[in-house]
PDB file of N, CA and C in Angstrom:
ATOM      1  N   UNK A   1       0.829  -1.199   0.000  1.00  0.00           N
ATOM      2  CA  UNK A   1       0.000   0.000   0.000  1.00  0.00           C
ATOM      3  C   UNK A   1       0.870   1.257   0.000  1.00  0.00           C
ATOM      4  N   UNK A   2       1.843   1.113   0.410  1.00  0.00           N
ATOM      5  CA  UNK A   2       2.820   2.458   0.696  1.00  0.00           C
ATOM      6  C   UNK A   2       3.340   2.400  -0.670  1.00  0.00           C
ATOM      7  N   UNK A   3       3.428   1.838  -1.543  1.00  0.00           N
ATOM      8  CA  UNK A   3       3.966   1.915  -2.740  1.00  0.00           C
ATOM      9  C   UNK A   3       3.521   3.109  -4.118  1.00  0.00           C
ATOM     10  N   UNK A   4       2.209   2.442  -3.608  1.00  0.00           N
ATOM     11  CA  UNK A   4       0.532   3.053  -4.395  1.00  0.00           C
ATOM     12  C   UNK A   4       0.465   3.980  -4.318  1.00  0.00           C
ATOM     13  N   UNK A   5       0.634   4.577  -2.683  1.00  0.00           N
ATOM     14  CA  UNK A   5       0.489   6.044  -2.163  1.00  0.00           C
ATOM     15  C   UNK A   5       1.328   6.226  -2.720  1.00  0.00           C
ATOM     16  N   UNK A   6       2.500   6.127  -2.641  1.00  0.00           N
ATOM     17  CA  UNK A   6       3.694   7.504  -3.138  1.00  0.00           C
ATOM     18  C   UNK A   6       3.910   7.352  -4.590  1.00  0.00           C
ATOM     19  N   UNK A   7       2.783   6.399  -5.466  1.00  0.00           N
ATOM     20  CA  UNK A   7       2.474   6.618  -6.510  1.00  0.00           C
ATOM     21  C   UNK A   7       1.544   7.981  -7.042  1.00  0.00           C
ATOM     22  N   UNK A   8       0.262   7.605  -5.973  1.00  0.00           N
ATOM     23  CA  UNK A   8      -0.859   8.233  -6.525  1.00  0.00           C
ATOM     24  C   UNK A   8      -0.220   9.913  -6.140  1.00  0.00           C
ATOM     25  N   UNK A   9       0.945  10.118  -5.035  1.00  0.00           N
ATOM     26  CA  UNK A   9       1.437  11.356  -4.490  1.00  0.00           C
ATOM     27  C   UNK A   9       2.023  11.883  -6.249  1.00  0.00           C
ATOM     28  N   UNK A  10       3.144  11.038  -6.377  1.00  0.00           N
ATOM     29  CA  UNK A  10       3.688  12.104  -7.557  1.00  0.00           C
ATOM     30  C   UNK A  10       2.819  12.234  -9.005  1.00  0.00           C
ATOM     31  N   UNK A  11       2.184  11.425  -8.950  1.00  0.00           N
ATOM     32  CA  UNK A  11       0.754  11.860  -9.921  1.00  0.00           C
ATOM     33  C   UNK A  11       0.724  12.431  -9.718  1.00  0.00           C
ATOM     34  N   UNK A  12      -0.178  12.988  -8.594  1.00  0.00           N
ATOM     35  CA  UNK A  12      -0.986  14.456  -8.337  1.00  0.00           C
ATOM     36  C   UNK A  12       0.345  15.267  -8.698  1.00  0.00           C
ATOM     37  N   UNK A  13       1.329  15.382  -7.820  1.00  0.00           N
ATOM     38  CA  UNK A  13       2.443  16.248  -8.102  1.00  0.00           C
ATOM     39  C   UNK A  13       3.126  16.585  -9.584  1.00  0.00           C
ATOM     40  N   UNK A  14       2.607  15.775 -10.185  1.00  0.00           N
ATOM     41  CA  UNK A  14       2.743  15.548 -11.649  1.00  0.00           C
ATOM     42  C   UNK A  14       4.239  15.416 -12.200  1.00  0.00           C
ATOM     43  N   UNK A  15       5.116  14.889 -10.875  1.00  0.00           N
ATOM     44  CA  UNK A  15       6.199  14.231 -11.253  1.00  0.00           C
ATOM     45  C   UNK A  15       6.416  13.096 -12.109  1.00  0.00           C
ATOM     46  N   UNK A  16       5.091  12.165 -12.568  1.00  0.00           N
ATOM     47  CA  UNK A  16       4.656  11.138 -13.724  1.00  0.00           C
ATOM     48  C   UNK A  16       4.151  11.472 -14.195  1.00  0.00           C
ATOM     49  N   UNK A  17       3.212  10.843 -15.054  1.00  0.00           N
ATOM     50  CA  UNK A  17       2.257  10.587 -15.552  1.00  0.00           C
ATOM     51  C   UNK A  17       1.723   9.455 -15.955  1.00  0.00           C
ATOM     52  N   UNK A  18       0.183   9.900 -15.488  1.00  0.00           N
ATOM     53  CA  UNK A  18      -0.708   8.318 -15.633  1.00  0.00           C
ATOM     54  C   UNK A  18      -0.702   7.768 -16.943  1.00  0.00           C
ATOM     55  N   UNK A  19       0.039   6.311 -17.568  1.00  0.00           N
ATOM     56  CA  UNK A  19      -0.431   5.923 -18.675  1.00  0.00           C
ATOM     57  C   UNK A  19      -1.796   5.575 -19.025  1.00  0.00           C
ATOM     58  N   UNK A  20      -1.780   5.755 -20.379  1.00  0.00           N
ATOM     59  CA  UNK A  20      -3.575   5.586 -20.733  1.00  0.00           C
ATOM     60  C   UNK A  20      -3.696   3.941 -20.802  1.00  0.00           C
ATOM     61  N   UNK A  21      -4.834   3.653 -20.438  1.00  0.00           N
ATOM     62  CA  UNK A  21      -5.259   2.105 -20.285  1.00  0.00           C
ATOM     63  C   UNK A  21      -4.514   1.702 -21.949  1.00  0.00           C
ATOM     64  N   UNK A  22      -4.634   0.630 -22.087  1.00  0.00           N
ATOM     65  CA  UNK A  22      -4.400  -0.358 -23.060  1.00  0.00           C
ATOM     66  C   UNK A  22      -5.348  -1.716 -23.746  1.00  0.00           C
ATOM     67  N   UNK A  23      -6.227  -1.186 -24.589  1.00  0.00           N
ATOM     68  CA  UNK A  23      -7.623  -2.641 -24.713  1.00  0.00           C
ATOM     69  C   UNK A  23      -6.922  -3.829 -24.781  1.00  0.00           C
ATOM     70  N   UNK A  24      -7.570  -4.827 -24.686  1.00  0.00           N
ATOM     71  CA  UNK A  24      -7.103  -6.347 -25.008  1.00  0.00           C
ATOM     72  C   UNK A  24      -6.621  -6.428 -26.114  1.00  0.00           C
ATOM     73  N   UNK A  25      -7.131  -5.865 -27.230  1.00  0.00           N
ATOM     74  CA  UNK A  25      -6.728  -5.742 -28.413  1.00  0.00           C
ATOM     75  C   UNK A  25      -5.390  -5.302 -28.801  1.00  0.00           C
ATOM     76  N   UNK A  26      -5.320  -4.403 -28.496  1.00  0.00           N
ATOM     77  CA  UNK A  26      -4.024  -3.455 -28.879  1.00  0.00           C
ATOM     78  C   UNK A  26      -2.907  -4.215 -27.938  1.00  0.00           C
ATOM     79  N   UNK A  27      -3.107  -4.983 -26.657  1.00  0.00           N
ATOM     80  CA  UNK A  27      -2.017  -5.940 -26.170  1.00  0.00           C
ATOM     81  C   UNK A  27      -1.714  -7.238 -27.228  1.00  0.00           C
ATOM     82  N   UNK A  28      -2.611  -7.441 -27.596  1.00  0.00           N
ATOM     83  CA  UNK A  28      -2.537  -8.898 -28.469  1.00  0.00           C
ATOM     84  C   UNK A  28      -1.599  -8.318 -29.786  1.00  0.00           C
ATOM     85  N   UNK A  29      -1.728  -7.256 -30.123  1.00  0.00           N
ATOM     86  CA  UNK A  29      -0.987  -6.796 -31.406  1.00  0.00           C
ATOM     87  C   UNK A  29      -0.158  -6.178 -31.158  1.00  0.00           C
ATOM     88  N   UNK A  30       0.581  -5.614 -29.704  1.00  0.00           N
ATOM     89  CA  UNK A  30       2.206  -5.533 -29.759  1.00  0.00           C
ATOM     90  C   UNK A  30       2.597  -6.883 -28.830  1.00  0.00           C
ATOM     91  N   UNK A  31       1.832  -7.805 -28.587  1.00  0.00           N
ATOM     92  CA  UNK A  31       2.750  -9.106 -28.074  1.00  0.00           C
ATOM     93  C   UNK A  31       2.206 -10.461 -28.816  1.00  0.00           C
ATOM     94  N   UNK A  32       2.386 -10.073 -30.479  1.00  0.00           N
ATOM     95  CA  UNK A  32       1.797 -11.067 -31.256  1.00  0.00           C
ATOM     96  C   UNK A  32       1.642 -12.575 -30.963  1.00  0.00           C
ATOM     97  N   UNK A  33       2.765 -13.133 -30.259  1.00  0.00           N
ATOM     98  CA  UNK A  33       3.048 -14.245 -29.725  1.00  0.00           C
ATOM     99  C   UNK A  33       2.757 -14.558 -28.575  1.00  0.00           C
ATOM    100  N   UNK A  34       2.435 -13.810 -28.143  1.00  0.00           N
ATOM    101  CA  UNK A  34       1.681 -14.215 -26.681  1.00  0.00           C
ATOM    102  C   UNK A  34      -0.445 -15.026 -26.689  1.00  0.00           C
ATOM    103  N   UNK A  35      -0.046 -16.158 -26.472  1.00  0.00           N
ATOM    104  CA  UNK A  35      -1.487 -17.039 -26.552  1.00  0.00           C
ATOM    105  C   UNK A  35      -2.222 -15.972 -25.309  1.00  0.00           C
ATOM    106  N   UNK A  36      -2.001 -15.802 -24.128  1.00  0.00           N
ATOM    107  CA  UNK A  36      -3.166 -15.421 -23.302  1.00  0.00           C
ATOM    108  C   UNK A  36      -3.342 -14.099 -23.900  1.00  0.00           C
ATOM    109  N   UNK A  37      -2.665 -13.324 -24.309  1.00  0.00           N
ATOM    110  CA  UNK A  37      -3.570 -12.020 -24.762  1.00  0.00           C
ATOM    111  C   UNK A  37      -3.983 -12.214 -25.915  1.00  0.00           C
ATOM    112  N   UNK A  38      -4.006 -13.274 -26.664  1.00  0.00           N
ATOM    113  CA  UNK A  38      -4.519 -13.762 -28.092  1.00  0.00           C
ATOM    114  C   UNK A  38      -6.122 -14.379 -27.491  1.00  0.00           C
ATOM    115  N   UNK A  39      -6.376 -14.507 -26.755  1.00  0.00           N
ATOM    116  CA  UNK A  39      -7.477 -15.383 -25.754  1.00  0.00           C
ATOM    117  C   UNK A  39      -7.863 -14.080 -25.343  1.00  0.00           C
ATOM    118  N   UNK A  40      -7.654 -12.670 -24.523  1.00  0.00           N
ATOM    119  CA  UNK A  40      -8.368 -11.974 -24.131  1.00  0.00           C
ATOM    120  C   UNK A  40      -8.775 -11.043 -25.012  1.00  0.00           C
ATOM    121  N   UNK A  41      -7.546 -10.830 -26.063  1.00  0.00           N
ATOM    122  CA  UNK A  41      -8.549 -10.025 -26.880  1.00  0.00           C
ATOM    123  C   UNK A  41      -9.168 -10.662 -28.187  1.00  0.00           C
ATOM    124  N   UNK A  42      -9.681 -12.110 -28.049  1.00  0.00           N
ATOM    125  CA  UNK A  42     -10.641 -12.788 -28.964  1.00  0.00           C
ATOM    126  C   UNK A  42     -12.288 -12.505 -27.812  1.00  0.00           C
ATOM    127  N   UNK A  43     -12.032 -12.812 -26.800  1.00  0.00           N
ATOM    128  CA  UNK A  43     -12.899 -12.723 -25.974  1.00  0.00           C
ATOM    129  C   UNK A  43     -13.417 -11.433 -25.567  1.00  0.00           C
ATOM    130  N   UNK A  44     -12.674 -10.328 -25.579  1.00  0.00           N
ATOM    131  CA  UNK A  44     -13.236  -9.296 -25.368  1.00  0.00           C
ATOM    132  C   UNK A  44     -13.685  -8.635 -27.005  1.00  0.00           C
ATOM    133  N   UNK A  45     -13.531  -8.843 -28.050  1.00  0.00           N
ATOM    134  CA  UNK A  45     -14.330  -8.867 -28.990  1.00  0.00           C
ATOM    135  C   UNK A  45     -15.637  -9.279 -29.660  1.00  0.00           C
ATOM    136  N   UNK A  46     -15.719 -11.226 -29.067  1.00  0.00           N
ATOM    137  CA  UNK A  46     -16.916 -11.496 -28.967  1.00  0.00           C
ATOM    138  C   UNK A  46     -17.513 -10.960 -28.246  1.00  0.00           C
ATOM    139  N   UNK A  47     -17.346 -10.378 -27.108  1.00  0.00           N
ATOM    140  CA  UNK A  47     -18.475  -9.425 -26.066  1.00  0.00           C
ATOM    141  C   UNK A  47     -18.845  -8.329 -26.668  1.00  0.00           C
ATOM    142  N   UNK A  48     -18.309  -7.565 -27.812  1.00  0.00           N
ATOM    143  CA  UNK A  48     -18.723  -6.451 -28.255  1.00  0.00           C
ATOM    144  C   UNK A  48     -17.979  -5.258 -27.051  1.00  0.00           C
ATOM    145  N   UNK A  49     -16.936  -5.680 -26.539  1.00  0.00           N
ATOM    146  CA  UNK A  49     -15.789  -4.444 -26.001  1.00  0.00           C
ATOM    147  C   UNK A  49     -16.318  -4.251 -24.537  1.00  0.00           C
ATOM    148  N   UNK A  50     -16.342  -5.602 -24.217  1.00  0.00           N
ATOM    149  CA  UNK A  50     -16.754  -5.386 -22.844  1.00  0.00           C
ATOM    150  C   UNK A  50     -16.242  -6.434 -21.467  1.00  0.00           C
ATOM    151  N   UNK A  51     -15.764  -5.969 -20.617  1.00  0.00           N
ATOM    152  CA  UNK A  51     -15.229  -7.372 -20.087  1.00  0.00           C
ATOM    153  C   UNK A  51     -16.187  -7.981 -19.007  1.00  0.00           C
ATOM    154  N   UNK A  52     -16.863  -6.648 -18.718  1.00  0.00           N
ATOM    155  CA  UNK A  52     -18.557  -7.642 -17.840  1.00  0.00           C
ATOM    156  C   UNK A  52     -18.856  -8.719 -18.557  1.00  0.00           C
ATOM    157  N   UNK A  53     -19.099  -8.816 -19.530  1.00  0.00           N
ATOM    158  CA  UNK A  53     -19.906  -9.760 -20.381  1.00  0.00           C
ATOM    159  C   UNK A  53     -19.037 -10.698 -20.702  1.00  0.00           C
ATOM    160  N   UNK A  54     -17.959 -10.868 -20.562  1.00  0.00           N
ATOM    161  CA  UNK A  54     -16.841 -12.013 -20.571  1.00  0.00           C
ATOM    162  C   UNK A  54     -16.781 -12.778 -19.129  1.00  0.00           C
ATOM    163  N   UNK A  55     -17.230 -11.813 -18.077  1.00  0.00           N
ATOM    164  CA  UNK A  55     -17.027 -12.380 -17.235  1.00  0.00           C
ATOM    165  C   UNK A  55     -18.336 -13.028 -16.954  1.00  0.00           C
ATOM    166  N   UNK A  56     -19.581 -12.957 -17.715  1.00  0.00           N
ATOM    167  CA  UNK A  56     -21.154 -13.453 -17.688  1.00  0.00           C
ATOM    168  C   UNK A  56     -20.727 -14.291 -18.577  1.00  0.00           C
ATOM    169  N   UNK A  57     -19.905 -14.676 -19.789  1.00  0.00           N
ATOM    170  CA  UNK A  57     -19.981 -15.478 -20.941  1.00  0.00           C
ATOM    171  C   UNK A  57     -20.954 -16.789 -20.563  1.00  0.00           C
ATOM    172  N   UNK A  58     -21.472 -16.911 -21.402  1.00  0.00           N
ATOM    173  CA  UNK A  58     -22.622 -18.384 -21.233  1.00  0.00           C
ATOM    174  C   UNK A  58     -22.867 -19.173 -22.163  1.00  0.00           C
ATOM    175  N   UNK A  59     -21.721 -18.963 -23.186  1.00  0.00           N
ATOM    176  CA  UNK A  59     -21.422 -19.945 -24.482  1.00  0.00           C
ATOM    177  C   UNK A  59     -20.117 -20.869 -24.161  1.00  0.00           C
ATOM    178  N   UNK A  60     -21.053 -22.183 -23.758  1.00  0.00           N
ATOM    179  CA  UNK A  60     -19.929 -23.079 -22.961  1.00  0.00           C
ATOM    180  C   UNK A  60     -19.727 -23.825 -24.086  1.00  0.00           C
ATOM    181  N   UNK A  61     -19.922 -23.826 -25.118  1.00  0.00           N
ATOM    182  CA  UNK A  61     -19.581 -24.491 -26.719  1.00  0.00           C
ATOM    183  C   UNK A  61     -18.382 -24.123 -26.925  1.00  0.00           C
ATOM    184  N   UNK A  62     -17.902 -22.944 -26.664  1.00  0.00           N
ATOM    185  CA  UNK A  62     -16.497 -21.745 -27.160  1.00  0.00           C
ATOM    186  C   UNK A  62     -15.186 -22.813 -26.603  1.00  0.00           C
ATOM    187  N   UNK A  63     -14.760 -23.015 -27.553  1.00  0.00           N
ATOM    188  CA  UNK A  63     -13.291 -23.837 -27.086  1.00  0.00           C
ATOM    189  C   UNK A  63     -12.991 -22.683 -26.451  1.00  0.00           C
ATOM    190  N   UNK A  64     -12.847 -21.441 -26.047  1.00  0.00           N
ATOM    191  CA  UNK A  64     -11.931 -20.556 -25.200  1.00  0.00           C
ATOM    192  C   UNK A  64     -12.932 -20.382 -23.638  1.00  0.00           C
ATOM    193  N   UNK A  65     -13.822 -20.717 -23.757  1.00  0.00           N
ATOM    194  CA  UNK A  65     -14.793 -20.663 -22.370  1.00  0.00           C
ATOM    195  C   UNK A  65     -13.781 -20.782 -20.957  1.00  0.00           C
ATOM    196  N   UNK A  66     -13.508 -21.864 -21.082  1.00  0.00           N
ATOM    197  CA  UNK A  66     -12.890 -22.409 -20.089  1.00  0.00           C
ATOM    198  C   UNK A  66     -11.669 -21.502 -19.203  1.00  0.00           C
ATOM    199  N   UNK A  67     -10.942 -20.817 -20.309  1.00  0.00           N
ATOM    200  CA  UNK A  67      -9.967 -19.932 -20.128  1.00  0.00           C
ATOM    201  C   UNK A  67      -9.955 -18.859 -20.910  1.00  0.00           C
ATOM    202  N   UNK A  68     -11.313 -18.342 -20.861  1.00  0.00           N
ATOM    203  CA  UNK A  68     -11.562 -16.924 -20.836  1.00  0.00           C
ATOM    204  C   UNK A  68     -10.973 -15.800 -19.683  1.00  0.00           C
ATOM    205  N   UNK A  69     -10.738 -14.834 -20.199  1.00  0.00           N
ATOM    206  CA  UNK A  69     -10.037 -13.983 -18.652  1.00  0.00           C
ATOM    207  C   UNK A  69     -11.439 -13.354 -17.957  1.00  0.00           C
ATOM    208  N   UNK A  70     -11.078 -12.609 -16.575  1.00  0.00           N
ATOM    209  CA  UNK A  70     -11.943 -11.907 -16.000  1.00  0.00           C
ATOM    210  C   UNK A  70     -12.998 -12.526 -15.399  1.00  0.00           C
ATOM    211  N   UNK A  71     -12.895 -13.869 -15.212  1.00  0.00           N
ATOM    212  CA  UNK A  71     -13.591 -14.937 -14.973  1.00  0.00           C
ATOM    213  C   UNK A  71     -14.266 -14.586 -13.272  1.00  0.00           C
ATOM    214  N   UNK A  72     -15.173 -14.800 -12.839  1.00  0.00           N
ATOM    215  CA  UNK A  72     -15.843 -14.884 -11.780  1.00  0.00           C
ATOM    216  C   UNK A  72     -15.176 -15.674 -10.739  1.00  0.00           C
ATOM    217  N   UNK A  73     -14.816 -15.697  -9.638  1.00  0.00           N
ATOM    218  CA  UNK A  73     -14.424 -16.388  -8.853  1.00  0.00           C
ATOM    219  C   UNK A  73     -15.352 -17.503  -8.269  1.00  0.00           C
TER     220      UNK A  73
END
């Protein structure tokens, strides 16, 4: 937790800056070779760009079901 803080500190202080998120997508296409982000951003596409709905997925037919990300505990 002390890490975070003296993260979120030089934010504000604007000694960083916050990077902008990154979609599933755009990970899968600078780490072409990487299978699990090839799996999250197939899955967050079939949802129509959403990862609630990946984590509701209810198409247990999907060879990727099983190891879909964002999964429900």
């Amino acid at each position: 937790m002390e890490h975070l803080k003296e993260y979120q500190r030089k934010v504000q202080a604007g000694e960083i800056e916050r990077t902008a998120p990154v979609s599933p997508i755009e990970k899968a296409k600078q780490n072409p070779k990487s299978l699990r982000y090839a799996i999250n951003a197939m899955c967050f596409d079939c949802s129509g760009y959403s990862k609630a709905d990946v984590k509701r997925c209810h198409i247990t037919t999907c060879p990727l079901h099983r190891h879909r990300p964002w999964q429900a505990a």
